[in-house]
Protein backbone atom coordinates (compact mmCIF):
# COMPACT_ATOMS: atom_id res chain seq x y z
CA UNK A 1 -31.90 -18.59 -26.45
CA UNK A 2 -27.97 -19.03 -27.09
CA UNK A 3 -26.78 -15.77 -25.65
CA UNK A 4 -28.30 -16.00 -22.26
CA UNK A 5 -26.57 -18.94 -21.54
CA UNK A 6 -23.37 -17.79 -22.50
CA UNK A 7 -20.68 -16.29 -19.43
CA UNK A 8 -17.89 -15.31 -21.55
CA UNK A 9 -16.79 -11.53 -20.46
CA UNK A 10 -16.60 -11.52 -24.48
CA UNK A 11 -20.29 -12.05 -24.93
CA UNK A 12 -21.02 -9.99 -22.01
CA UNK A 13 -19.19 -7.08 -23.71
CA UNK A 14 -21.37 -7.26 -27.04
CA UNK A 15 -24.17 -6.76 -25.13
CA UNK A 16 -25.51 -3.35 -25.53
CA UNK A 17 -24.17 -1.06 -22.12
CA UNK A 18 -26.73 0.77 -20.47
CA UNK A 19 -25.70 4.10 -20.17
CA UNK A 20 -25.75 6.89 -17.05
CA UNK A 21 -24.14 10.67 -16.65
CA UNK A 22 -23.22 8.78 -12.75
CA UNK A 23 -20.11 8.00 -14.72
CA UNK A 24 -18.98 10.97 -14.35
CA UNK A 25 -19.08 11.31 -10.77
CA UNK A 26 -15.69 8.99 -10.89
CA UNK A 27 -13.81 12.08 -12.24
CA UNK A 28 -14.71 14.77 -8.37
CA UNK A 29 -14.96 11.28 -6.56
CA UNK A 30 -11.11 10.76 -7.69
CA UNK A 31 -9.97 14.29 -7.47
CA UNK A 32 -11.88 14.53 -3.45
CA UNK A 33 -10.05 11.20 -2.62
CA UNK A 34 -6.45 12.22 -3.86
CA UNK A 35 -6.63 16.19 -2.36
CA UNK A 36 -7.75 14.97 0.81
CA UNK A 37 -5.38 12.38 0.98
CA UNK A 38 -2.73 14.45 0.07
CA UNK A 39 -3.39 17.18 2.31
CA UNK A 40 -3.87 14.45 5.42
CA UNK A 41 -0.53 12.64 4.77
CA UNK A 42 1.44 16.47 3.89
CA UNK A 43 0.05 17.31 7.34
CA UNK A 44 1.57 13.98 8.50
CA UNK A 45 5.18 14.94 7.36
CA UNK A 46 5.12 18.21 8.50
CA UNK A 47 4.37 17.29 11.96
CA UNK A 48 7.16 15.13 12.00
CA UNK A 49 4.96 11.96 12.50
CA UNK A 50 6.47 9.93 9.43
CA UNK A 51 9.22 7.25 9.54
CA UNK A 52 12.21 7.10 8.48
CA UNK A 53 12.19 3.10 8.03
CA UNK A 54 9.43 3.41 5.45
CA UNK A 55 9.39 7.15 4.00
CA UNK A 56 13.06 7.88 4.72
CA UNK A 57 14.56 4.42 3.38
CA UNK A 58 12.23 4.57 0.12
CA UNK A 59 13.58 8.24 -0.44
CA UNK A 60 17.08 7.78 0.50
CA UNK A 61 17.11 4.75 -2.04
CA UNK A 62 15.71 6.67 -4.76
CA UNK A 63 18.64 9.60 -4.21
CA UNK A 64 21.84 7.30 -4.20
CA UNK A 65 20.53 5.85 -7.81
CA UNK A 66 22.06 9.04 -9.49
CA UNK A 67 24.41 9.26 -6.00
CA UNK A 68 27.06 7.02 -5.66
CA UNK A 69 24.37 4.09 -7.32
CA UNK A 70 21.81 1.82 -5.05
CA UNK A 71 23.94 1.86 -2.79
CA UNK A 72 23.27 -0.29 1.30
CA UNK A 73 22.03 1.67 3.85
CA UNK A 74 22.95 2.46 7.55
CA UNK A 75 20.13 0.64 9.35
CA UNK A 76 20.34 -2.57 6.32
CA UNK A 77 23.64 -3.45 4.89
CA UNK A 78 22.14 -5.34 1.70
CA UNK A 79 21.28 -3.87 -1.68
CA UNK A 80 17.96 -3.48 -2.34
CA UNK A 81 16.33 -6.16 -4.17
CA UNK A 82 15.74 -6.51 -7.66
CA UNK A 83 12.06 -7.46 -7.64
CA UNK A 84 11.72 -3.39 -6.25
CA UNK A 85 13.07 -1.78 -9.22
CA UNK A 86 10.77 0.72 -9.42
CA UNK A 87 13.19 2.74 -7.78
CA UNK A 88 14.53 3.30 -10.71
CA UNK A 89 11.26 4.40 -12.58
CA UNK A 90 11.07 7.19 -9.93
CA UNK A 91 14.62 7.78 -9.24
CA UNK A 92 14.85 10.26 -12.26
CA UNK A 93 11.97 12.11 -10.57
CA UNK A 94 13.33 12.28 -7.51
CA UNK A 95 16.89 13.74 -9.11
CA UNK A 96 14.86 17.44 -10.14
CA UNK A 97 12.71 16.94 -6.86
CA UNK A 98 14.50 15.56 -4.26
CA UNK A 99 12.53 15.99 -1.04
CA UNK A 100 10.69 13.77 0.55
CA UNK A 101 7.00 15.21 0.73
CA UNK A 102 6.05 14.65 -2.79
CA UNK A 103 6.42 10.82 -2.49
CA UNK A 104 3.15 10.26 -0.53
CA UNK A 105 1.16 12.93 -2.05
CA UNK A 106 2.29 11.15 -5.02
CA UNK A 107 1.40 7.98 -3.89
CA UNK A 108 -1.97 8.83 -2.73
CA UNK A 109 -2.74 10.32 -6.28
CA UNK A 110 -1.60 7.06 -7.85
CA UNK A 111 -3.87 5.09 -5.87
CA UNK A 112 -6.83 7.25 -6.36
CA UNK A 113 -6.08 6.53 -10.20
CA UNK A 114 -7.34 3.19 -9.90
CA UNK A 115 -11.06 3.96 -9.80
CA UNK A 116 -10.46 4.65 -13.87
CA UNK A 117 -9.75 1.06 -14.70
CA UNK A 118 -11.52 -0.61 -12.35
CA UNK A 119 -15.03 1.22 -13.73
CA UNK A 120 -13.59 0.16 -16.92
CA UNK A 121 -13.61 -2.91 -15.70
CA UNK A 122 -17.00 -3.11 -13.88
CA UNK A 123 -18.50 -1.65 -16.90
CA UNK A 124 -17.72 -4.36 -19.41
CA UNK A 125 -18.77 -7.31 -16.60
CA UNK A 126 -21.89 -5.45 -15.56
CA UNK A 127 -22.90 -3.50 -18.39
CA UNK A 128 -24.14 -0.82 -16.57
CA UNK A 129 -22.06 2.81 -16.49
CA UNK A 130 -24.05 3.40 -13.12
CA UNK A 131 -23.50 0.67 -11.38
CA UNK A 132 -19.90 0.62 -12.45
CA UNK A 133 -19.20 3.69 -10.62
CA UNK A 134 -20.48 2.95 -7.56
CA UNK A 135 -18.11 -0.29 -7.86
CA UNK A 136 -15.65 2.07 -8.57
CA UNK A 137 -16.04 4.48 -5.64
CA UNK A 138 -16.33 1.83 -3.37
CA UNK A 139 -12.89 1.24 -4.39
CA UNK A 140 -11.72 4.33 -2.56
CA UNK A 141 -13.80 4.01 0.53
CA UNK A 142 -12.65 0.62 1.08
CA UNK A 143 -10.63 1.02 4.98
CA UNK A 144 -7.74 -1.29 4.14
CA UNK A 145 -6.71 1.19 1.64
CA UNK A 146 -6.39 3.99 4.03
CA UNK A 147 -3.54 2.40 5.72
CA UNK A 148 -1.48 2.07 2.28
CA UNK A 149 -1.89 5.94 2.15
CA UNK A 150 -1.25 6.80 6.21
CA UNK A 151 1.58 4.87 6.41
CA UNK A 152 4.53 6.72 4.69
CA UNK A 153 5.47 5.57 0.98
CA UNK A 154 5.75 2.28 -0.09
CA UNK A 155 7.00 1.22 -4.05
CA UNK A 156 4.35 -1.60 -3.46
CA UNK A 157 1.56 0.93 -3.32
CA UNK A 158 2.36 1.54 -7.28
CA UNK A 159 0.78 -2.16 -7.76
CA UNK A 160 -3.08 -1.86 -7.21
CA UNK A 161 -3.50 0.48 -9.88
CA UNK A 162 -0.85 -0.89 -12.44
CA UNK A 163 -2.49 -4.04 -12.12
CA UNK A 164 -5.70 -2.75 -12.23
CA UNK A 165 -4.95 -0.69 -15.49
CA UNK A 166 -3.27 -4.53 -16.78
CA UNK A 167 -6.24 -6.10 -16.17
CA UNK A 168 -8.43 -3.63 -17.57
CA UNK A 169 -6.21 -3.22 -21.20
CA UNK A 170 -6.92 -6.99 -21.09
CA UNK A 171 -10.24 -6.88 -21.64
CA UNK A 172 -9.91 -4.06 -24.22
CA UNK A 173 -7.80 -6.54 -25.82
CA UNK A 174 -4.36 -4.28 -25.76
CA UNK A 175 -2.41 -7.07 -24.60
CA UNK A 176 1.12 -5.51 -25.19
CA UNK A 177 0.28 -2.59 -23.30
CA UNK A 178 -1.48 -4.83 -20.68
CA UNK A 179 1.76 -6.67 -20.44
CA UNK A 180 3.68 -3.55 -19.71
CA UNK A 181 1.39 -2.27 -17.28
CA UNK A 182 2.07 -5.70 -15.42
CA UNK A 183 5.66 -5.45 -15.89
CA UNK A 184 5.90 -2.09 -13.96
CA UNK A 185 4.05 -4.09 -11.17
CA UNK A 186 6.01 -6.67 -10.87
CA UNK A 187 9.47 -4.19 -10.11
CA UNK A 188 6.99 -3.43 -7.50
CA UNK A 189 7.61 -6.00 -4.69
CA UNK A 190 8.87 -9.12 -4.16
CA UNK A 191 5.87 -10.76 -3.85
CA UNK A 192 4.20 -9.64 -7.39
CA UNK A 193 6.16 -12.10 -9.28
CA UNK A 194 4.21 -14.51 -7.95
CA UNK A 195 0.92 -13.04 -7.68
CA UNK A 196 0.96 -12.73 -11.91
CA UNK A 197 1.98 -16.50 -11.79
CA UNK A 198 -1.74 -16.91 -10.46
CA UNK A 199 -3.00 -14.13 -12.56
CA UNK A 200 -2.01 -16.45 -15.65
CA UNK A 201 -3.22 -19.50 -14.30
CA UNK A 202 -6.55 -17.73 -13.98
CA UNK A 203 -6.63 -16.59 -17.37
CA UNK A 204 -6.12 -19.76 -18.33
CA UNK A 205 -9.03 -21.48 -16.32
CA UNK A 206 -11.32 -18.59 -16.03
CA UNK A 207 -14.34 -18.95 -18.73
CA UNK A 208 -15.04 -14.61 -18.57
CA UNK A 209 -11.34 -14.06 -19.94
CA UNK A 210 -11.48 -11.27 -22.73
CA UNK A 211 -8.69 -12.94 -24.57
CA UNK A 212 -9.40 -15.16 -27.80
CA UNK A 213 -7.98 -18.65 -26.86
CA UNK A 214 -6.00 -18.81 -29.53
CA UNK A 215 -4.67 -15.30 -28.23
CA UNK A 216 -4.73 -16.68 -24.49
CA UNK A 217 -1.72 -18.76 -23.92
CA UNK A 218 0.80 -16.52 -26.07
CA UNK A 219 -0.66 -13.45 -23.43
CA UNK A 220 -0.11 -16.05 -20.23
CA UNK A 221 3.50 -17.01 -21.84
CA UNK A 222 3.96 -13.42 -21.81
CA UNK A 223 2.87 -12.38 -17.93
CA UNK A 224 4.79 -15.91 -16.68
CA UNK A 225 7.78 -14.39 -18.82
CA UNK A 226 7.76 -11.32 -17.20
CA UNK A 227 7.47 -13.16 -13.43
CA UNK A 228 10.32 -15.24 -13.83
CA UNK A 229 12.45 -12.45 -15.27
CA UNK A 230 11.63 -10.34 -12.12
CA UNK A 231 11.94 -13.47 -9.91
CA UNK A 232 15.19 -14.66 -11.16
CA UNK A 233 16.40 -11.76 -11.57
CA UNK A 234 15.59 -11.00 -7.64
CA UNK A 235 17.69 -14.61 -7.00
CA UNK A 236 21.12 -13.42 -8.57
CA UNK A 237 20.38 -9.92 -7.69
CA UNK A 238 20.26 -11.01 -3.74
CA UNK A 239 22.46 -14.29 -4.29
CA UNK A 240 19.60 -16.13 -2.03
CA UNK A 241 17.54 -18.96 -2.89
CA UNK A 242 14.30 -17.43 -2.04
CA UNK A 243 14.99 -12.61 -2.33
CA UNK A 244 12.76 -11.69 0.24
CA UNK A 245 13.88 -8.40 1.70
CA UNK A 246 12.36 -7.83 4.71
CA UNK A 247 10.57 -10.83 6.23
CA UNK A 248 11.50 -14.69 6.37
CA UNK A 249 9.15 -17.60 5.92
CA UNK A 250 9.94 -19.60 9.16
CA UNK A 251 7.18 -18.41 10.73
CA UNK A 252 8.64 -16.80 14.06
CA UNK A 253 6.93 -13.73 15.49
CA UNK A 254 8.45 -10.14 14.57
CA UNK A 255 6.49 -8.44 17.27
CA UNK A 256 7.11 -9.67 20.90
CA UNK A 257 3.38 -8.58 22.01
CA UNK A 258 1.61 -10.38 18.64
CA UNK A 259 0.81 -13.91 18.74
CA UNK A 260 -1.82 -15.56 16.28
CA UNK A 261 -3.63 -19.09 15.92
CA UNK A 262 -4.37 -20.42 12.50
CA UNK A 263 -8.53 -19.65 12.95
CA UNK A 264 -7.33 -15.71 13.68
CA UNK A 265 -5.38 -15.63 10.52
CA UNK A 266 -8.64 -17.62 9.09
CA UNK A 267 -10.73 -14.42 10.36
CA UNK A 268 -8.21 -11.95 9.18
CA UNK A 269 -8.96 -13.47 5.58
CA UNK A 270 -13.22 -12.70 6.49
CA UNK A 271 -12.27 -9.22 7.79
CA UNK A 272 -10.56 -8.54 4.13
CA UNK A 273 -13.87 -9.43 2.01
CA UNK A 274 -15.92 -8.24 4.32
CA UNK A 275 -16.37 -4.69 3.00
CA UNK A 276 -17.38 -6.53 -0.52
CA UNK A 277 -20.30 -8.09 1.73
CA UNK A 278 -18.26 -11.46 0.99
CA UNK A 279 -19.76 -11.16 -2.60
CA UNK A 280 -16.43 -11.16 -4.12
CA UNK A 281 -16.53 -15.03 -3.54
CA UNK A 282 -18.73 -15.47 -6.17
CA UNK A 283 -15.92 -15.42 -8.42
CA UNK A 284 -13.69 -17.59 -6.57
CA UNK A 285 -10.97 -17.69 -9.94
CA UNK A 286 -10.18 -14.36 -9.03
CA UNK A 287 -9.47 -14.24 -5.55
CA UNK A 288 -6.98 -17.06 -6.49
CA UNK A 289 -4.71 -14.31 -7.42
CA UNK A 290 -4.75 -13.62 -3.84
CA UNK A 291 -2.94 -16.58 -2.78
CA UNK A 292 0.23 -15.29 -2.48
CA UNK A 293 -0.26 -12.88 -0.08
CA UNK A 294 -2.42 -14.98 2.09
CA UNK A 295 0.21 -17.64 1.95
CA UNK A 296 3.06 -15.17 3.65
CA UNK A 297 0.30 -13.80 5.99
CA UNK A 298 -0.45 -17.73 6.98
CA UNK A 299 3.06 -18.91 7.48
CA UNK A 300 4.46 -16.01 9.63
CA UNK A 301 2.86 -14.14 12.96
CA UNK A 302 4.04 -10.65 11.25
CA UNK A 303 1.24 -8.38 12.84
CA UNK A 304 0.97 -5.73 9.92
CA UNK A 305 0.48 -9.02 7.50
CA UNK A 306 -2.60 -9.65 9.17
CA UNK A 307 -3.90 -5.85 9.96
CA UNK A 308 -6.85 -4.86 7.88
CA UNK A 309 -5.60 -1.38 9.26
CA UNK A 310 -2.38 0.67 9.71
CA UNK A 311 -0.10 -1.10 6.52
CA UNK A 312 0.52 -0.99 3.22
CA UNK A 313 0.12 -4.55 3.03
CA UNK A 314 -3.25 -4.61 1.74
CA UNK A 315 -2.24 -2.97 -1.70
CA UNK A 316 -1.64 -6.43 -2.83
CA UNK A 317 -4.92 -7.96 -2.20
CA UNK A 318 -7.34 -4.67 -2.53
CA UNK A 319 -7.24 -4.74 -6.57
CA UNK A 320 -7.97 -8.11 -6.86
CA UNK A 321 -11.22 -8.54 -4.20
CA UNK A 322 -12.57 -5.66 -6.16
CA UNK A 323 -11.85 -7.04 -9.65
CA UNK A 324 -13.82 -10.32 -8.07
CA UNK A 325 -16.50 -7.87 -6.34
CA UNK A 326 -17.42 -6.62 -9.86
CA UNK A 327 -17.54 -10.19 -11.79
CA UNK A 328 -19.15 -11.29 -8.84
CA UNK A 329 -21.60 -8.34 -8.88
CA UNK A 330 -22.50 -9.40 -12.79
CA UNK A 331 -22.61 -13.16 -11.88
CA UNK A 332 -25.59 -12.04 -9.42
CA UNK A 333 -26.90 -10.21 -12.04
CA UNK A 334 -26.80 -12.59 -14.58
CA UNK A 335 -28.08 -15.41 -12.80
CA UNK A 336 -30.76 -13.83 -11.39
CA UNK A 337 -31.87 -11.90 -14.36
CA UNK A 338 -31.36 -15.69 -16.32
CA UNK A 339 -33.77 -17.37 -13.48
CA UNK A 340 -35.89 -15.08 -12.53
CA UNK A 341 -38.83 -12.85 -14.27
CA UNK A 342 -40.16 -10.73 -10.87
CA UNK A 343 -38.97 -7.11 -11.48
CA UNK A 344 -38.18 -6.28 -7.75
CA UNK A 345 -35.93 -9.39 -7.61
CA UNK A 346 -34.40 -8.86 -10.54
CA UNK A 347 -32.85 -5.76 -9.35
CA UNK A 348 -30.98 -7.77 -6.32
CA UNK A 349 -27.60 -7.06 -7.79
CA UNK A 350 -28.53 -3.43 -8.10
CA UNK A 351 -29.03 -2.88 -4.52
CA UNK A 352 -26.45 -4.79 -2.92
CA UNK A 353 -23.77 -2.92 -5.14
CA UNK A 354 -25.38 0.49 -3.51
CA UNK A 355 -25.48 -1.14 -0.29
CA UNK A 356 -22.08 -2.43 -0.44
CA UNK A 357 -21.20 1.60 -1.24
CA UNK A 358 -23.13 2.83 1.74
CA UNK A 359 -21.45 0.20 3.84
CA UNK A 360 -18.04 0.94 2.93
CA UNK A 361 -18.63 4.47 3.28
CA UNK A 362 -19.74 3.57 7.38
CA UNK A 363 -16.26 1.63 7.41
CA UNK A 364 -14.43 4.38 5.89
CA UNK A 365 -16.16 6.83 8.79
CA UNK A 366 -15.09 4.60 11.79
CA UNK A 367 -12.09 2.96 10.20
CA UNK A 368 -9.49 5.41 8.41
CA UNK A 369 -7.69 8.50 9.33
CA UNK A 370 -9.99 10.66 7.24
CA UNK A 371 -13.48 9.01 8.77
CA UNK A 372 -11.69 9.76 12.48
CA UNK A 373 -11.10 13.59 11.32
CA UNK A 374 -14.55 14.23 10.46
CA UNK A 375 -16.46 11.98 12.66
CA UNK A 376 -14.25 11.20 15.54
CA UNK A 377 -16.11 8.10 15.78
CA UNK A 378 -13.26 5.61 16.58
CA UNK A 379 -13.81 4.43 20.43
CA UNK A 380 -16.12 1.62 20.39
CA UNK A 381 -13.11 -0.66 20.87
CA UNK A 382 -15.29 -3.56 20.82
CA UNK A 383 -16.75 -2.76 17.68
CA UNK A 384 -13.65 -2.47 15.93
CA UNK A 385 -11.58 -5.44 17.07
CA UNK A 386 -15.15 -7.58 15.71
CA UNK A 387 -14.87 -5.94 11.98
CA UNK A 388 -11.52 -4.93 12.06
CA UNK A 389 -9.26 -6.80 14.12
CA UNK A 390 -7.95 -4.11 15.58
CA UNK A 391 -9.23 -2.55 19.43
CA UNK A 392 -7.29 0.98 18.49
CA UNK A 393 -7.58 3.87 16.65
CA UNK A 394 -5.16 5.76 14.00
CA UNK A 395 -5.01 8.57 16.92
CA UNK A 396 -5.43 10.74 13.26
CA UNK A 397 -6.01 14.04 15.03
CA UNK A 398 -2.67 13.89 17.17
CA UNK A 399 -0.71 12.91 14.40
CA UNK A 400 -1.52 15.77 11.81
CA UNK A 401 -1.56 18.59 14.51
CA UNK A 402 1.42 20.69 13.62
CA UNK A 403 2.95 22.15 16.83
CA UNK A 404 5.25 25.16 17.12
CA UNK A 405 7.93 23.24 18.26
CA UNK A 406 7.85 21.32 14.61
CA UNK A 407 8.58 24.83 13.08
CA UNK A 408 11.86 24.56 14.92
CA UNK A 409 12.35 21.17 14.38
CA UNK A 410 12.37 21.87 10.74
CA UNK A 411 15.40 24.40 10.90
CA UNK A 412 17.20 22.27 12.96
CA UNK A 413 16.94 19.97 9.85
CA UNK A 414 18.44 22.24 7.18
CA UNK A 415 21.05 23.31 9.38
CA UNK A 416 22.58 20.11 8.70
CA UNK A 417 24.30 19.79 5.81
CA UNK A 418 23.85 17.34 3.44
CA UNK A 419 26.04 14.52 3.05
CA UNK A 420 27.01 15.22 6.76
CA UNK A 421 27.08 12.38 9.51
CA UNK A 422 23.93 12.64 11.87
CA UNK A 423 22.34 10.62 14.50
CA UNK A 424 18.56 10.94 14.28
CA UNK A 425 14.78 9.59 15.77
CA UNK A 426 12.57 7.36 13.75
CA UNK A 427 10.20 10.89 13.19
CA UNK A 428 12.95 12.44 10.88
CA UNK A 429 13.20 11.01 7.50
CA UNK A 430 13.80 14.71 6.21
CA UNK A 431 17.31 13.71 7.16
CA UNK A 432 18.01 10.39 5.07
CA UNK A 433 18.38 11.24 1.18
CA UNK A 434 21.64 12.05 0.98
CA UNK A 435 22.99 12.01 4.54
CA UNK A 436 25.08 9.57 6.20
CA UNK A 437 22.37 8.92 9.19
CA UNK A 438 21.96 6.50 11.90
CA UNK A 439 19.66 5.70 14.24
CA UNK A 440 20.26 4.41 18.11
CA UNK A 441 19.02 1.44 17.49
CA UNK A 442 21.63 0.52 15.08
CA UNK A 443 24.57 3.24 16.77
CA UNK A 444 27.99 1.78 16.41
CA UNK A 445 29.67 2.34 19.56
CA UNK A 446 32.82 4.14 19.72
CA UNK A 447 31.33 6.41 16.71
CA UNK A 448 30.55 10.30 16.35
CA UNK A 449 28.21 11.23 13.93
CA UNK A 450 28.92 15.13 13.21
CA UNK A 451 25.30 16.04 14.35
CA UNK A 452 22.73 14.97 16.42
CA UNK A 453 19.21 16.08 16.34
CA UNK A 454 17.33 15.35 19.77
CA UNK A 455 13.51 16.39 19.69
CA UNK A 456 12.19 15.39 23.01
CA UNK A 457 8.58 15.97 22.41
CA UNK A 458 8.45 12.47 19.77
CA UNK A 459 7.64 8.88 20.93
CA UNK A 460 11.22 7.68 19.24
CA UNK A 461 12.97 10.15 22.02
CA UNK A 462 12.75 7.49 24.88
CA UNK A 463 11.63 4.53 22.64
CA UNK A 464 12.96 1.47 20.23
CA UNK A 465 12.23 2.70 16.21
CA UNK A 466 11.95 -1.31 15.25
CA UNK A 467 11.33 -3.89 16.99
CA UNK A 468 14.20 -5.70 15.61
CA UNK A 469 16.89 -3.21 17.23
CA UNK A 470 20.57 -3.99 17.36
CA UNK A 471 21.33 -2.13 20.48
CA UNK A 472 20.15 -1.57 23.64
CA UNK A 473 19.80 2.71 23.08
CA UNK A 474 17.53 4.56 22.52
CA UNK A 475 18.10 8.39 21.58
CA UNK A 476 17.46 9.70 24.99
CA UNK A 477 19.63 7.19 26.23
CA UNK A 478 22.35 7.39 23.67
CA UNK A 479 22.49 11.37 23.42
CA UNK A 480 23.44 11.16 27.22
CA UNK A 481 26.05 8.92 26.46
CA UNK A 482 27.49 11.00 23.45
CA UNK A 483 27.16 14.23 25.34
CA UNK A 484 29.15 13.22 28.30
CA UNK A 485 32.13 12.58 26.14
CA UNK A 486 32.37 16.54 25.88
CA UNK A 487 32.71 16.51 22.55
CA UNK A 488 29.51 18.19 21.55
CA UNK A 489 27.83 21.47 21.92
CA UNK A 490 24.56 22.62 21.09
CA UNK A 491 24.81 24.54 17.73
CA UNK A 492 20.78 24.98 17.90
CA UNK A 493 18.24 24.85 20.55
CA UNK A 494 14.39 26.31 20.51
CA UNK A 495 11.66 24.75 22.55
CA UNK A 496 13.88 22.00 23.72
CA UNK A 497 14.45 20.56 20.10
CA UNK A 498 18.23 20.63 20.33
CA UNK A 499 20.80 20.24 17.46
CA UNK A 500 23.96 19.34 18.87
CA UNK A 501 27.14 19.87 16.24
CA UNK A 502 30.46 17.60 16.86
């Protein structure tokens, strides 16, 4: 009569695990998810549809480590901060490979990875191998993932599934190599630091934590430990109170066409746990980890904070509703299983796990990149802006087409030599690592870069890259400007992509 009663993830994980060859459907569910991905986001690059402000900065800041050092770039003066130092845990990578392509094929292997330890984790609160899995590929048809992948490469996209393999070394009761795992994600963004500060203070109050309490507090000491070292370290690093790199907390609006009231930010919150089929607040303790982000969403009108769709933003929140979707899956379980004898209701947890699959795999359809390439199912506006948030689509297709005109784009590109001075669009990020580049938006007048590369058939021709532009040009504009000086002529030109040589 003792052990029923007891909710102890320890307890739970004596009990015998029932056991199911659906396990190893994990292993072709991973390897589908990261070749598709890859092959979606290599189609991406090629096409000249990523950015340099997201794939070209991450790459061009992983070159100058073993290239003059971290050194400022042209759009951002300041160093990077310290709480990204996973830089430098790819940087040595990046030496013997240094193009840009591999980073998001990378990435989207890396995030695939994270169905292992969260069916490790699943497993030991459900005790079930089958129903594990399906928590587990769930994981990967979850929509607010597909925007980590689609857009470009982003250090903090290394977090989900080093904090997943953290939490799941936990449980095993590897604490040291927990600890490291959570270590390499907190060099992953700013924000991490703080997000482990709540990880502790849920170990501490949560009753299903794996860890021994006289083992607890020496394993919290440890995570705050390694938070404060990244946090502080961001301070002096930055020399500013509060190192956040690319966003302030005051609250004003980035985007001139986004404006948001608290109860929109409320439903933004709703729209997030929504593919768990809100189950995940059943175990409220863990989504406490998710206060962090919430918090920066809250306090600023940032539109890709509060996009379920489109950003990478939602690597920090995805690992954690998930690790709550599974305890919250076993509380179901438990309770019902504790309460009541009827057969067909004790198998409630059962089939809102599969429906919570099937349902996710319906988002992913509508919702991602990959669901609008084999469904084309993305129009009902209406639809979307209720689940989503959002009243458009990726525009996938368009953006993975390769067009003959790329082709020549891309030998315009390694005509230039590296190291040279060149004025590019937002579409080229082939052109950052190792170049001294500029954009318009950020052109310092009376300047002239030794190339420019004008590819009329992009958006960023006759367009702004950021909102947040220092000047008034835009390459159309400026290239007019620069060409009338006579002091350029055209040293390649095919399909009207032009590469004009000083």
């Amino acid at each position: 009569m003792i052990f029923p009663l007891l909710t102890g993830i320890e307890a739970e994980g004596k009990a015998k695990i029932r056991k199911s060859l659906l396990k190893y459907a994990i292993f072709p569910a991973f390897i589908i998810y990261s070749s598709i991905w890859a092959y979606v986001v290599l189609l991406r690059y090629y096409s000249f549809n990523a950015d340099v402000f997201d794939l070209g900065l991450a790459s061009g800041a992983l070159y100058s480590v073993f290239h003059g050092g971290l050194v400022a770039t042209a759009a951002d003066p300041r160093p990077f901060p310290f709480s990204k130092m996973f830089i430098l845990v790819l940087a040595p990578f990046y030496y013997f490979f240094p193009n840009p392509a591999w980073l998001p094929v990378f990435q989207s292997i890396w995030i695939g990875l994270g169905i292992f330890p969260l069916y490790y984790i699943a497993r030991i609160a459900i005790r079930d191998e089958k129903y594990a899995a399906v928590i587990a590929m769930t994981y990967l048809l979850y929509y607010p993932l597909a925007g980590v992948n689609w857009f470009d490469f982003h250090f903090m996209a290394m977090f989900p599934t080093f904090f997943l393999i953290g939490f799941a070394l936990r449980l095993s009761g590897r604490n040291k190599l927990s600890m490291l795992a959570m270590a390499f994600a907190a060099i992953s963004d700013y924000l991490v630091p703080l997000i482990l500060v709540f990880y502790a203070i849920y170990i501490i109050l949560d009753p299903k934590s794996s860890v021994s309490r006289n083992k607890r507090f020496p394993y919290v000491f440890g995570i705050l430990t390694i938070a404060m070292f990244v946090f502080l370290g961001a301070i002096l690093y930055s020399g500013r109170l509060i190192p956040l790199d690319y966003t302030g907390l005051s609250g004003a609006s980035y985007s001139p066409i986004y404006k948001s009231t608290f109860l929109l930010k409320a439903e933004y919150v709703g729209q997030m746990q929504l593919p768990s089929l809100f189950i995940s607040f059943i175990s409220p303790e863990s989504l406490i980890m998710t206060i962090p982000y919430y918090t920066l969403a809250f306090v600023n009108n940032y539109q890709p904070y509060l996009s379920t769709m489109y950003f990478q933003y939602p690597a920090l929140t995805a690992p954690i509703t998930f690790i709550a979707f599974a305890l919250g899956i076993a509380r179901i379980k438990d309770n019902v299983n504790l309460r009541l004898k009827k057969r067909s209701v004790r198998g409630t947890w059962k089939v809102l796990a599969v429906a919570t699959l099937f349902f996710n795999l319906a988002l992913f359809s509508l919702y991602t990149p990959v669901g609008e390439l084999y469904t084309s199912s993305y129009s009902n506006q209406r639809m979307a802006s209720i689940l989503t948030g959002n009243d458009f689509s990726y525009n996938a297709v368009s953006s993975i087409q390769i067009q003959p005109y790329d082709s020549d784009l891309m030998n315009a590109v390694h005509m230039v030599p590296i190291g040279s001075s060149v004025l590019i669009q937002n579409n080229m990020p082939e052109l950052v690592a190792g170049y001294n580049w500029t954009l318009p938006d950020f052109y310092v007048n009376g300047t002239y870069p030794a190339y420019i590369l004008v590819d009329p058939h992009s958006y960023y021709y006759d367009h702004f890259s950021v909102a947040y532009h220092a000047t008034n040009y835009t390459m159309k504009s400026l290239s007019s400007l620069l060409l009338a000086t006579g002091k350029y002529s055209v040293l390649y030109s095919e399909q009207n992509i032009t590469l004009y040589i000083l």
